[in-house]
Each structure stands twice: as C-alpha cells, then as structure tokens.
PDB file of N, CA and C in Angstrom:
ATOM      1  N   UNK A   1       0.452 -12.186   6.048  1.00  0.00           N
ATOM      2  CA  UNK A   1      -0.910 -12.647   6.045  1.00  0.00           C
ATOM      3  C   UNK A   1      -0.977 -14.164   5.961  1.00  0.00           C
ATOM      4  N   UNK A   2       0.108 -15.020   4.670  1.00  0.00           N
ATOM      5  CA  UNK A   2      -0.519 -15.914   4.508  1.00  0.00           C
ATOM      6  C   UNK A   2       0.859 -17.205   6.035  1.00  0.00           C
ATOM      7  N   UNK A   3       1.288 -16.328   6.559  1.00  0.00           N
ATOM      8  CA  UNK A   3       2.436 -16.737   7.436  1.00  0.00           C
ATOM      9  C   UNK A   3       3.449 -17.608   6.824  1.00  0.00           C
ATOM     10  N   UNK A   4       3.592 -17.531   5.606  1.00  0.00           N
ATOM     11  CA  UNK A   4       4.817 -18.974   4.999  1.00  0.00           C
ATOM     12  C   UNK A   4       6.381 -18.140   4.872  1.00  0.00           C
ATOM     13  N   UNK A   5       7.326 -19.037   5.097  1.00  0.00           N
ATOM     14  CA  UNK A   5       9.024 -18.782   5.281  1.00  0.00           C
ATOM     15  C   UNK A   5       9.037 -18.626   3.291  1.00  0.00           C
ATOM     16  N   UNK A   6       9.223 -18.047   3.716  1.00  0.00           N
ATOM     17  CA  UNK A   6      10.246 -17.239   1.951  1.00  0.00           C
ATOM     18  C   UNK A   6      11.354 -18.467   1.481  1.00  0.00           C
ATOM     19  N   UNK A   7      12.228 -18.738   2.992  1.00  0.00           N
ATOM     20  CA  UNK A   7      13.096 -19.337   2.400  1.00  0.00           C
ATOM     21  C   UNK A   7      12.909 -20.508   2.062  1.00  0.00           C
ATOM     22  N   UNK A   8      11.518 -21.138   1.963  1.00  0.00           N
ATOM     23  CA  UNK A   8      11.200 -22.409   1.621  1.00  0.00           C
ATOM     24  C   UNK A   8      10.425 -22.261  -0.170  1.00  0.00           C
ATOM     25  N   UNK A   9      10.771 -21.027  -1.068  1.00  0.00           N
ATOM     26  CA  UNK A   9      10.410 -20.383  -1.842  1.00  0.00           C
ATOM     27  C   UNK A   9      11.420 -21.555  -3.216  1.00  0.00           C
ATOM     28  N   UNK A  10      10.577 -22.420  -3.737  1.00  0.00           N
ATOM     29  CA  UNK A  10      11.308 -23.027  -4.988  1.00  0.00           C
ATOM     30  C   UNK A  10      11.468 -24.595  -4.066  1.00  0.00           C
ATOM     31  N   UNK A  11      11.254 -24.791  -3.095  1.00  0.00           N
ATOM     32  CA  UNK A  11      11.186 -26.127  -2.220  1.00  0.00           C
ATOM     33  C   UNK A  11      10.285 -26.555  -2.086  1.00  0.00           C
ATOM     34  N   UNK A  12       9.565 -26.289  -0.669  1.00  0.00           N
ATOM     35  CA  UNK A  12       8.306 -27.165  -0.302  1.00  0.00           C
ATOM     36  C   UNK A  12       7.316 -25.792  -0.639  1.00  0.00           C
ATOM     37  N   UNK A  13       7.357 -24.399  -1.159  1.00  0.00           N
ATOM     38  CA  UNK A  13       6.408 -23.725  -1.524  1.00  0.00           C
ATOM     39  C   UNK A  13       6.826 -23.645  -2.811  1.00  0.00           C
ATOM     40  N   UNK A  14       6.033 -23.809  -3.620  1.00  0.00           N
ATOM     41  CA  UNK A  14       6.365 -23.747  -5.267  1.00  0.00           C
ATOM     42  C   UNK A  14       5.896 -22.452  -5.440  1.00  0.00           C
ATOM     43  N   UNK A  15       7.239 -21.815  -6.444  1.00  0.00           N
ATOM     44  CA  UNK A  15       7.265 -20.670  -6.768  1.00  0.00           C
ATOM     45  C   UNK A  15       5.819 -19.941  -7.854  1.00  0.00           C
ATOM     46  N   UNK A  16       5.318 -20.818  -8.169  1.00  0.00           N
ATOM     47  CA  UNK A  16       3.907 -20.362  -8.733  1.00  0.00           C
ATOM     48  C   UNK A  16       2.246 -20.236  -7.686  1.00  0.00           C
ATOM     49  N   UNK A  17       2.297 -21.021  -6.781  1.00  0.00           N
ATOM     50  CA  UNK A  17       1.744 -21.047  -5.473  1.00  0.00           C
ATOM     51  C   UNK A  17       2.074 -19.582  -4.979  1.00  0.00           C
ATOM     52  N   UNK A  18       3.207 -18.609  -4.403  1.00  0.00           N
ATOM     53  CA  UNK A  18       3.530 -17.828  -4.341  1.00  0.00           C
ATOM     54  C   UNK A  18       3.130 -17.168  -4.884  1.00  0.00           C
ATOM     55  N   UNK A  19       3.258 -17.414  -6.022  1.00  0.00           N
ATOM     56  CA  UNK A  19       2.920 -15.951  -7.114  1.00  0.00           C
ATOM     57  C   UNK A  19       1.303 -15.959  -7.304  1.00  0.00           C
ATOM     58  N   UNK A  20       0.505 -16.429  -7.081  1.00  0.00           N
ATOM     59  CA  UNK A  20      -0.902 -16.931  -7.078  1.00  0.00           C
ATOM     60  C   UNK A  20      -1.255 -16.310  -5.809  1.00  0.00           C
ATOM     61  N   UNK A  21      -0.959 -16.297  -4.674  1.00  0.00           N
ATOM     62  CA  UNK A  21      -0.684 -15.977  -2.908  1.00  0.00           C
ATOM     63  C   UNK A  21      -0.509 -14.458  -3.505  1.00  0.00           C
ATOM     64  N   UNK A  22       0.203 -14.113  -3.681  1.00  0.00           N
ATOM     65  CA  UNK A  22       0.766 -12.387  -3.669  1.00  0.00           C
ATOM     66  C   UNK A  22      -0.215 -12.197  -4.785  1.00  0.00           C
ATOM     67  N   UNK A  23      -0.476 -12.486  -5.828  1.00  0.00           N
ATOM     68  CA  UNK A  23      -1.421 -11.985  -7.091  1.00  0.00           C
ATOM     69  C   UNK A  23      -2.935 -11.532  -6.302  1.00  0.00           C
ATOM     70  N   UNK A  24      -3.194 -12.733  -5.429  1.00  0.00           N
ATOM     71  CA  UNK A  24      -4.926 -12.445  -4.660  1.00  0.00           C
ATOM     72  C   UNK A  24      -4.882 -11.580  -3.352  1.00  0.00           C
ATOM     73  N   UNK A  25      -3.853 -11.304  -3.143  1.00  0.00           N
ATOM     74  CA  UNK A  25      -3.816 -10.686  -1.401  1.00  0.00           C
ATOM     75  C   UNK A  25      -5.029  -9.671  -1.525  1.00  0.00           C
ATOM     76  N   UNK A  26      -5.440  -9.848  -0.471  1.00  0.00           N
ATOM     77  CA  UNK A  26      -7.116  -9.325  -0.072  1.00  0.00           C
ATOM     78  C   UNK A  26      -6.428  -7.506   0.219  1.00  0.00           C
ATOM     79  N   UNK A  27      -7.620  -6.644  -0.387  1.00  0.00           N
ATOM     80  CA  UNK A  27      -7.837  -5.145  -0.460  1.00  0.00           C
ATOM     81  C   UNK A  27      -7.374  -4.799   0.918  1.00  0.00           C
ATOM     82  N   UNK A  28      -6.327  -3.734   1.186  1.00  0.00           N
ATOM     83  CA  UNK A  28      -5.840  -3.221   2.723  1.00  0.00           C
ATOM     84  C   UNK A  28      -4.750  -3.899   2.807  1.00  0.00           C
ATOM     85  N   UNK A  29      -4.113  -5.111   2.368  1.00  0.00           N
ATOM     86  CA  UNK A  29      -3.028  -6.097   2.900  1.00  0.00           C
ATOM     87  C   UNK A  29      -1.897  -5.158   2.467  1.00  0.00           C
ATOM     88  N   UNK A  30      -0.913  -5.570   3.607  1.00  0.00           N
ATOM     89  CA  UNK A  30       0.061  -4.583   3.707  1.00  0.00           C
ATOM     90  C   UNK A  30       1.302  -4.099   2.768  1.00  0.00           C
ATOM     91  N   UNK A  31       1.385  -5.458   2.000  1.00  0.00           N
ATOM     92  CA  UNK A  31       1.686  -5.251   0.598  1.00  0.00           C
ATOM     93  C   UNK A  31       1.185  -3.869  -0.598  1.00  0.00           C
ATOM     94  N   UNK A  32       0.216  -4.100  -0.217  1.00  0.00           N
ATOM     95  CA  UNK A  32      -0.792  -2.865  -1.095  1.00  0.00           C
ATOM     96  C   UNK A  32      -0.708  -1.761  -0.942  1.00  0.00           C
ATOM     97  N   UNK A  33      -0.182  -1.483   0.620  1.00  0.00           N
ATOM     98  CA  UNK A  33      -0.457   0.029   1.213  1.00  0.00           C
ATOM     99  C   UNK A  33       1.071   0.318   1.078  1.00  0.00           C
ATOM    100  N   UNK A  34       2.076  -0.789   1.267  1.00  0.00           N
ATOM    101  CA  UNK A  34       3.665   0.018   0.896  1.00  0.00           C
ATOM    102  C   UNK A  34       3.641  -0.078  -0.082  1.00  0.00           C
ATOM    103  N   UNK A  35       2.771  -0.121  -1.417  1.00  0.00           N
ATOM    104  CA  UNK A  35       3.249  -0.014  -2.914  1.00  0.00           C
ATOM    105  C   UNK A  35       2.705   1.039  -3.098  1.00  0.00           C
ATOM    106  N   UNK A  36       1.757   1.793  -2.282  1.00  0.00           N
ATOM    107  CA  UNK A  36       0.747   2.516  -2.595  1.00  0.00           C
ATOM    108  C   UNK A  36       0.181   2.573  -3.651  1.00  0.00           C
ATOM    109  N   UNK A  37      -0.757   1.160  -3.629  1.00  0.00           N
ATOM    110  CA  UNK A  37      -1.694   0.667  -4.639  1.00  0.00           C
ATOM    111  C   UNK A  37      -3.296   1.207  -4.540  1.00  0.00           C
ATOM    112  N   UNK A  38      -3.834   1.373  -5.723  1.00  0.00           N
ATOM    113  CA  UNK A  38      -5.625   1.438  -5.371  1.00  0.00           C
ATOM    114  C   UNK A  38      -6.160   0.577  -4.335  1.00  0.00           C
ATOM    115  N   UNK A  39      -5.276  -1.171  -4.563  1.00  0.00           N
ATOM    116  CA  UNK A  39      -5.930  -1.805  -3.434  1.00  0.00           C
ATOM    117  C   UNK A  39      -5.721  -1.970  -2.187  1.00  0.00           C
ATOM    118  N   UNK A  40      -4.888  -0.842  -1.823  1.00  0.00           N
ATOM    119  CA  UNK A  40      -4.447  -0.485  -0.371  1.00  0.00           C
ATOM    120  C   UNK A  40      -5.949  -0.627   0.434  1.00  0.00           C
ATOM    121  N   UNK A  41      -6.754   0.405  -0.185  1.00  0.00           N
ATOM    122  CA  UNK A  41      -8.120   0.497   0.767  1.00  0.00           C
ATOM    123  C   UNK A  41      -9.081  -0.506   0.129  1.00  0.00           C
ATOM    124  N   UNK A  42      -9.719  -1.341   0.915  1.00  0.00           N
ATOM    125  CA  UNK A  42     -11.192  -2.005   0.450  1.00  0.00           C
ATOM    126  C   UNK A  42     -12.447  -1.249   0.221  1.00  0.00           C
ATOM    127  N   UNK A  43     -13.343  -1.570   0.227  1.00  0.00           N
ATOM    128  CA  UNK A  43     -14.418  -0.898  -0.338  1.00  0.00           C
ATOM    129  C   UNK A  43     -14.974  -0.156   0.604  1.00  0.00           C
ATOM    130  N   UNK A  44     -14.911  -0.755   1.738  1.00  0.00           N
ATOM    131  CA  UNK A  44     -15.455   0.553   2.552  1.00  0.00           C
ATOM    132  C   UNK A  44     -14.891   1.635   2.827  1.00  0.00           C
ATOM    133  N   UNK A  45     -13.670   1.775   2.818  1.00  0.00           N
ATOM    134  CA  UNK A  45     -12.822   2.684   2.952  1.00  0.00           C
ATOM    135  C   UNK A  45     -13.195   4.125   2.003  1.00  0.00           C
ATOM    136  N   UNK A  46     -13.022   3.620   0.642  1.00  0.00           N
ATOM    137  CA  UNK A  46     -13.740   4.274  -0.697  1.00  0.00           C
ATOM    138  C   UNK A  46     -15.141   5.129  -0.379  1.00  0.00           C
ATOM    139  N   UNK A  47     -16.269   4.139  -0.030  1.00  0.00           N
ATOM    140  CA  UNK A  47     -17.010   4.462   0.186  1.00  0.00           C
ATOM    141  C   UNK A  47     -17.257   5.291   1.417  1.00  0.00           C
ATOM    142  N   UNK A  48     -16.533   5.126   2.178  1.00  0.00           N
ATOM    143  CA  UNK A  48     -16.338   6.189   3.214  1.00  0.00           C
ATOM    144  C   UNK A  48     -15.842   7.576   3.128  1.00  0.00           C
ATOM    145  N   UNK A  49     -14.853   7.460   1.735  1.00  0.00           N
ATOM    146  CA  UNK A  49     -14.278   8.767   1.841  1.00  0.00           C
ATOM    147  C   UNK A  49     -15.141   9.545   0.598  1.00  0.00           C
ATOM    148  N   UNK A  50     -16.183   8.758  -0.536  1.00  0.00           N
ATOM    149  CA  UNK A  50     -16.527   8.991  -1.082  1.00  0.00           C
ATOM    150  C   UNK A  50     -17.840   9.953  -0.469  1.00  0.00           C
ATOM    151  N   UNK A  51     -18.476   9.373   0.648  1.00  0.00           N
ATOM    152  CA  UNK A  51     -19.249  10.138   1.268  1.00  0.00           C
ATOM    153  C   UNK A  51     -18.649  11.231   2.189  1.00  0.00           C
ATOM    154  N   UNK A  52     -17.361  11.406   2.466  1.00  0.00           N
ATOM    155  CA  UNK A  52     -17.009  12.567   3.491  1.00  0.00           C
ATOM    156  C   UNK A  52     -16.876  13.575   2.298  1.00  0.00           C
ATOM    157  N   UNK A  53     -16.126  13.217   1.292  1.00  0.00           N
ATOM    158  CA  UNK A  53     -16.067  14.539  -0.102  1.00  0.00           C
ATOM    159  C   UNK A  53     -17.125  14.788  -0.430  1.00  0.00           C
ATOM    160  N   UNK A  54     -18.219  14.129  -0.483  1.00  0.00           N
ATOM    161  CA  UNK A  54     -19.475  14.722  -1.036  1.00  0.00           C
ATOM    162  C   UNK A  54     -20.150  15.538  -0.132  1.00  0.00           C
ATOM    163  N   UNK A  55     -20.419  15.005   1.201  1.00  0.00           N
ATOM    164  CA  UNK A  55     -20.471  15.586   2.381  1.00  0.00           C
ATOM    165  C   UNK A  55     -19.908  17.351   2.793  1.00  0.00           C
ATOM    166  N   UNK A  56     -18.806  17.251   2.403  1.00  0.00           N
ATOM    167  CA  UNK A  56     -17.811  18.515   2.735  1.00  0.00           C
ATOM    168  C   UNK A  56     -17.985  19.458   1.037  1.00  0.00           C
ATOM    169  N   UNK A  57     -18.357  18.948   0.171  1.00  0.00           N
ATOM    170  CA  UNK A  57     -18.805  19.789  -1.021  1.00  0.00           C
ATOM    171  C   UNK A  57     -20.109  20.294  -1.026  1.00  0.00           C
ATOM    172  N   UNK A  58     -20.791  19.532  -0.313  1.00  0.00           N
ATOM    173  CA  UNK A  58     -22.782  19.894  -0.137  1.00  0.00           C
ATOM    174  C   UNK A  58     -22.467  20.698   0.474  1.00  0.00           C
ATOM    175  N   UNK A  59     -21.456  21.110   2.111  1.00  0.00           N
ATOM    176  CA  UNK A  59     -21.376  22.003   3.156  1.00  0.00           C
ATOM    177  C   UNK A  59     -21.030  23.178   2.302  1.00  0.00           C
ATOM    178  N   UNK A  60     -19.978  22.803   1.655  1.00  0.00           N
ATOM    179  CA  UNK A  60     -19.698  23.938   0.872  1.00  0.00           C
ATOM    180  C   UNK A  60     -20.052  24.898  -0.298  1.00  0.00           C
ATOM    181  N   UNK A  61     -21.040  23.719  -1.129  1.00  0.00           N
ATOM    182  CA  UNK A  61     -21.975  24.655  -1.809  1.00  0.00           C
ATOM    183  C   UNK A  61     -23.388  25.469  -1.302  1.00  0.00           C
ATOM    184  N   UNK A  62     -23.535  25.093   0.236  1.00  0.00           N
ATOM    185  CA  UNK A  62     -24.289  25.543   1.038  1.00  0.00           C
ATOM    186  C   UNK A  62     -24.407  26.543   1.277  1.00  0.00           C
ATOM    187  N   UNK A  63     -23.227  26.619   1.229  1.00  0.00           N
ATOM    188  CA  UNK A  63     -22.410  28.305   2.492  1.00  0.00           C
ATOM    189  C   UNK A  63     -22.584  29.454   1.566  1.00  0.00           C
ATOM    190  N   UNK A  64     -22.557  30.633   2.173  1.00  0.00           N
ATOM    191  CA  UNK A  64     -23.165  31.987   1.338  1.00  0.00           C
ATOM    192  C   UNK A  64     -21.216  32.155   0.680  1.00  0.00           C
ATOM    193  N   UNK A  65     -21.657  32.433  -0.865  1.00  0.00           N
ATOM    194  CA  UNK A  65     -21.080  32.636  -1.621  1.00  0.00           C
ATOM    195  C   UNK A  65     -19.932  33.453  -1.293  1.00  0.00           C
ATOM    196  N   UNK A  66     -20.062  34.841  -0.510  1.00  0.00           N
ATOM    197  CA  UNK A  66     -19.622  35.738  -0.202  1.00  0.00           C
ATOM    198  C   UNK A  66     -18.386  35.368   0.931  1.00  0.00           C
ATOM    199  N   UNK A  67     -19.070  34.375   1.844  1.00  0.00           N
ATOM    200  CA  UNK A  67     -18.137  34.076   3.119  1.00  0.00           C
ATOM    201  C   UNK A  67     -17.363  32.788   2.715  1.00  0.00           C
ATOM    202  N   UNK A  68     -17.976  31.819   1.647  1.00  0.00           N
ATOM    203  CA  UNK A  68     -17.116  30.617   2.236  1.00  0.00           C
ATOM    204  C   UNK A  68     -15.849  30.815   1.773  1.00  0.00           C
ATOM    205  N   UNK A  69     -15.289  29.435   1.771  1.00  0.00           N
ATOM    206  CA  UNK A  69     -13.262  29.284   1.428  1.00  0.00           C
ATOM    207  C   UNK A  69     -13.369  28.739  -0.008  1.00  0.00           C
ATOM    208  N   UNK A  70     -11.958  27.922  -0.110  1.00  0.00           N
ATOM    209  CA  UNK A  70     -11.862  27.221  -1.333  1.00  0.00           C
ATOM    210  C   UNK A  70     -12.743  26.332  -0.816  1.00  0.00           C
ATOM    211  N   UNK A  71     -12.672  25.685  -2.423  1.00  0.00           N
ATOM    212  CA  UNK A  71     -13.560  24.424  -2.781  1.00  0.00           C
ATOM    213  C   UNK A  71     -12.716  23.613  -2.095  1.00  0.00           C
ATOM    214  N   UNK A  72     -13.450  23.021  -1.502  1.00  0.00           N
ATOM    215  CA  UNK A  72     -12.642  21.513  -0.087  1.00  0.00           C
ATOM    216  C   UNK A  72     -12.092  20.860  -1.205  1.00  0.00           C
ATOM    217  N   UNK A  73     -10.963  20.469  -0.705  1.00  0.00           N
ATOM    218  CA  UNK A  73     -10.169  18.957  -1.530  1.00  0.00           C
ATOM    219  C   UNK A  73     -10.223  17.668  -0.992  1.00  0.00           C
ATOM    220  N   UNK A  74     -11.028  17.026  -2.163  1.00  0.00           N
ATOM    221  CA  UNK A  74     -10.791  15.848  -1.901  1.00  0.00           C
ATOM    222  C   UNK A  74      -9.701  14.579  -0.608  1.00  0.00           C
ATOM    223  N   UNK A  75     -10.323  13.473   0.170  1.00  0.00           N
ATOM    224  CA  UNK A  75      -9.549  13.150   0.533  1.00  0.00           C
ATOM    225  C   UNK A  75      -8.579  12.037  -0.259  1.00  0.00           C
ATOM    226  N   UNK A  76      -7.180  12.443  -0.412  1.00  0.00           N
ATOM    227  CA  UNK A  76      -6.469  11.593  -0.827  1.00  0.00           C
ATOM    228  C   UNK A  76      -6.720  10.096  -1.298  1.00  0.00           C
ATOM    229  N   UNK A  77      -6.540   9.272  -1.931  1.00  0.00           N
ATOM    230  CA  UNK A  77      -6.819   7.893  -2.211  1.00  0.00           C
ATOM    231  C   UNK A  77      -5.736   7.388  -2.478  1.00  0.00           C
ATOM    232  N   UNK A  78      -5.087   6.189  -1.980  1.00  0.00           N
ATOM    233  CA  UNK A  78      -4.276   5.031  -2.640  1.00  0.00           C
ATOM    234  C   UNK A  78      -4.094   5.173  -4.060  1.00  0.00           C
ATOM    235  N   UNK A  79      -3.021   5.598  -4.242  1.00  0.00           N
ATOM    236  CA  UNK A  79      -2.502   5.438  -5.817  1.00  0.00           C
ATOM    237  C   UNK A  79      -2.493   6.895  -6.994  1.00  0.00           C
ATOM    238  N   UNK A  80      -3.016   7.826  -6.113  1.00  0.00           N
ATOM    239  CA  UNK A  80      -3.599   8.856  -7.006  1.00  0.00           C
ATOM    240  C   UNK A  80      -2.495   9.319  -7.124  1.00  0.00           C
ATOM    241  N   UNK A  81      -1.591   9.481  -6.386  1.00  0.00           N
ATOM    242  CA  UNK A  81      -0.297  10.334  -7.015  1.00  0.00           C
ATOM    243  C   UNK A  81       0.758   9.696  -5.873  1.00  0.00           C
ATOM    244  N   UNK A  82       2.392   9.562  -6.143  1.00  0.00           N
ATOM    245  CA  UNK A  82       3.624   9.211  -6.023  1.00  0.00           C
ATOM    246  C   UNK A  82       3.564  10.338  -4.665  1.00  0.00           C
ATOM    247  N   UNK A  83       3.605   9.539  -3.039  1.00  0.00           N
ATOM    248  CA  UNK A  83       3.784  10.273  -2.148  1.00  0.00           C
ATOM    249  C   UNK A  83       5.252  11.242  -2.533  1.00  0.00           C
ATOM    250  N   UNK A  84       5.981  10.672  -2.856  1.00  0.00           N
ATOM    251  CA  UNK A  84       7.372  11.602  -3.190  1.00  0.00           C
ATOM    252  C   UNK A  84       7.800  11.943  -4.493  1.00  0.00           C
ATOM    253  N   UNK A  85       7.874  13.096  -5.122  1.00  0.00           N
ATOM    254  CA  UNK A  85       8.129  13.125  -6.062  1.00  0.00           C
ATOM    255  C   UNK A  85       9.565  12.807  -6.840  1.00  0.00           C
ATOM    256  N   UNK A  86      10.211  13.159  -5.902  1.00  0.00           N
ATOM    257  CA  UNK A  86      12.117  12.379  -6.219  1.00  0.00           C
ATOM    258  C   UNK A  86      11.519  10.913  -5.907  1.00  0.00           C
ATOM    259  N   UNK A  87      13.085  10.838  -5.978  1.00  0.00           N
ATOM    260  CA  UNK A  87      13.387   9.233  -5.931  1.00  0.00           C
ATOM    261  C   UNK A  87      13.910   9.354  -3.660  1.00  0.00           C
ATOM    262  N   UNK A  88      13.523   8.588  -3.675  1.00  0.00           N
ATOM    263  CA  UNK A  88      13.628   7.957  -2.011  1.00  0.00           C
ATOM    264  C   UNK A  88      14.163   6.473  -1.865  1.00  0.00           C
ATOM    265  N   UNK A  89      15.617   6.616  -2.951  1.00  0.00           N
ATOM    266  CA  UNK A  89      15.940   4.917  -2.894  1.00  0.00           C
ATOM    267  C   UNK A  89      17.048   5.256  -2.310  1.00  0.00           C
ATOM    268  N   UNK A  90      17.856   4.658  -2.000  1.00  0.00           N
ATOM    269  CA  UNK A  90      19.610   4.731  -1.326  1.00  0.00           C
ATOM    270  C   UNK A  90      20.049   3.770  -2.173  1.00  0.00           C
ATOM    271  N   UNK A  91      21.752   3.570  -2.450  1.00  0.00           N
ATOM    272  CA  UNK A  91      22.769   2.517  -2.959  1.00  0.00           C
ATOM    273  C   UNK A  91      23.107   2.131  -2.183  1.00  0.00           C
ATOM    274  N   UNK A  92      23.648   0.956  -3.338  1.00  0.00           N
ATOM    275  CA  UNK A  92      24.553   0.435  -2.189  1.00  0.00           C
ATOM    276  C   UNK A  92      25.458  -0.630  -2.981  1.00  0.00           C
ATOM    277  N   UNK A  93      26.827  -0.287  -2.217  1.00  0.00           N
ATOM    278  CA  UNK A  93      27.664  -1.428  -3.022  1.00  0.00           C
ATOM    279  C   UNK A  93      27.738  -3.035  -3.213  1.00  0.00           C
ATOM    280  N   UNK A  94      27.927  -3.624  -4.713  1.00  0.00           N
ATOM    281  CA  UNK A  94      27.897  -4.853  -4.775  1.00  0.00           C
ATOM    282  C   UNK A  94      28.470  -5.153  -3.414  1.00  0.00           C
ATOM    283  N   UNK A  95      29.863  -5.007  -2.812  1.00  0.00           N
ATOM    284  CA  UNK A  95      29.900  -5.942  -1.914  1.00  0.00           C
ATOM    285  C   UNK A  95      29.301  -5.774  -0.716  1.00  0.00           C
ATOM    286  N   UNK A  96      29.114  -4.216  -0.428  1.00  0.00           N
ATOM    287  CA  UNK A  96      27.638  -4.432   0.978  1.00  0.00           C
ATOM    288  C   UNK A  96      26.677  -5.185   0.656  1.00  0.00           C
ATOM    289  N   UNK A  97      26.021  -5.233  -0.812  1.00  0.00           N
ATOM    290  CA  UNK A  97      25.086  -6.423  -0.716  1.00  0.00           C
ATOM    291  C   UNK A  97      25.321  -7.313  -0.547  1.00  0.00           C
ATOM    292  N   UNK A  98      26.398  -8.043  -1.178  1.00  0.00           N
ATOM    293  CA  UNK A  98      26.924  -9.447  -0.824  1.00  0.00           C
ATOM    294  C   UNK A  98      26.720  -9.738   0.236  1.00  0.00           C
ATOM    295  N   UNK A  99      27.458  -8.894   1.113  1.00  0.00           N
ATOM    296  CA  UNK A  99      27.527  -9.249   2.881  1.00  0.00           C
ATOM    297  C   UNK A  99      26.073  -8.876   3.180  1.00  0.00           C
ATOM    298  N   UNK A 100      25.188  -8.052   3.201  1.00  0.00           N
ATOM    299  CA  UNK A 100      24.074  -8.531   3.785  1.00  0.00           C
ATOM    300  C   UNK A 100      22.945  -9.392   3.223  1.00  0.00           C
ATOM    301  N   UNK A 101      22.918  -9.883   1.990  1.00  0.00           N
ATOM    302  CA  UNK A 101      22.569 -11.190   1.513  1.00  0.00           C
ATOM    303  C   UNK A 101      23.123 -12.335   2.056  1.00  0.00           C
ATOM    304  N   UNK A 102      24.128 -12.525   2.397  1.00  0.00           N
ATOM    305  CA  UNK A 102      24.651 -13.491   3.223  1.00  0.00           C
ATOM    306  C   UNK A 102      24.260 -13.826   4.499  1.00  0.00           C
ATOM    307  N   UNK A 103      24.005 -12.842   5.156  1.00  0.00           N
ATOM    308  CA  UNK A 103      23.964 -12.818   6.662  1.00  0.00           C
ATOM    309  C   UNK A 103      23.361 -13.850   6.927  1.00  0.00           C
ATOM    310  N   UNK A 104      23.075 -14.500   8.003  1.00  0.00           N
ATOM    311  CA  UNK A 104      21.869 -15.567   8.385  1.00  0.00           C
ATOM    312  C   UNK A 104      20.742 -15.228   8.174  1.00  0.00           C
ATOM    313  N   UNK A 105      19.707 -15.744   7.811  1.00  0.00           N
ATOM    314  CA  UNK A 105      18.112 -15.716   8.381  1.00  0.00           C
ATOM    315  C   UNK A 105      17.999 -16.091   9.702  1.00  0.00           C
ATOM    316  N   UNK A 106      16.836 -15.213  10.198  1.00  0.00           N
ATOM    317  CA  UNK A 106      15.984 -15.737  10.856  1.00  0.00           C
ATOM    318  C   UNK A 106      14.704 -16.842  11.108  1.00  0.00           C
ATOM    319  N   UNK A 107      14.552 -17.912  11.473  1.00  0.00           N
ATOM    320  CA  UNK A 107      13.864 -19.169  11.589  1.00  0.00           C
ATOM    321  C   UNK A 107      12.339 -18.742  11.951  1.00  0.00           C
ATOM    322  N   UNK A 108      11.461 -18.844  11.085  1.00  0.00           N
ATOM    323  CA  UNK A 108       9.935 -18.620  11.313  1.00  0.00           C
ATOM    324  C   UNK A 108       9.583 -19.587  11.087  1.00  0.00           C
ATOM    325  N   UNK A 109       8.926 -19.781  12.648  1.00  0.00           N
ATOM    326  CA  UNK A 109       8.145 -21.103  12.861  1.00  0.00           C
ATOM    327  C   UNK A 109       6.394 -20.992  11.632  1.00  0.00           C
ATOM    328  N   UNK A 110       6.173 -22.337  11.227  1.00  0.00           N
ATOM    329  CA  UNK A 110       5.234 -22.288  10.737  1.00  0.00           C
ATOM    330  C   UNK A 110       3.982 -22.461  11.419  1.00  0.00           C
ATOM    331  N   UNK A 111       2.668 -22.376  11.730  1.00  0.00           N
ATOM    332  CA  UNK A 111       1.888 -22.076  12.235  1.00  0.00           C
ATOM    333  C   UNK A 111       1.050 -23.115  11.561  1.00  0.00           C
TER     334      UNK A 111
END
C-alpha cells in the first residue's frame, strides 16, 4: 500500500515511521485479511453482511414452521474463528534459513 523497500528499514525509513505505517493500515489492507483480522473488512462490508443475515433470518422466520430448514448461519466474518484448526506452519533448518536469508533481494523502485 504504502510502496516503501523494507530494506531501507533502520536507514532512510526509521523503524518507528514503520511501525506507525503498519499500526494505521486502512480496514481491507492486505495485511489484515492474511492475519485474518476483524479489520480485514471495512464497514461496508459488515454492514453488508449484517443485512444479508438479517435478511435470510426474516426469510426464515417467515416460512411455515412445518416446511422450513435449519436456522440459516450466519455469514462468516474476519476473525471469528482460526480458518485451520492445526497448525499450517512448515520447518525449517537453521541452515536452510541461513541460505535463504542470504539470497539477494530484489530492487523496488520507489515511486
């Protein structure tokens, strides 16, 4: 979002600048949605799904007692529960890290 090189992180971007940058990242930013944070979705989003559940519960308390289904479930939200319940990490050895901490970077032009 905010387009700045990492590796200029403790140089010409001061490491508190950074942390100020990542602390405000705006609701939806992509940060948010791979942590699967509440602030993955912004407000409309919420409010959108807040009206499809209410929506799909009115339908359903509508319906003759006799015929309808379950009670509709809710649509999912950012943060409500751990998409995986294990762990979904891999290892890896000190010296594979070494070697791919090492590797070169790639050069991102600044904008």
């Amino acid at each position: 979002m905010y387009q700045l090189n990492l590796d200029n992180l403790g140089g010409t971007l001061d490491i508190m600048r950074a942390a100020d940058l990542a602390a405000w990242l705006p609701s939806g930013s992509a940060v948010w949605i791979a942590l699967d944070s509440p602030a993955a979705w912004d407000i409309d989003a919420y409010l959108t799904a807040g009206l499809w559940d209410s929506f799909n519960m009115f339908q359903w308390g509508m319906a003759d007692r006799k015929r309808r289904g379950p009670r509709p479930k809710p649509i999912p939200r950012p943060g409500d529960k751990k998409k995986h319940q294990g762990t979904d990490t891999t290892s890896m050895s000190p010296e594979l890290l070494d070697r791919f901490l090492s590797m070169p970077r790639r050069v991102v032009s600044q904008r």
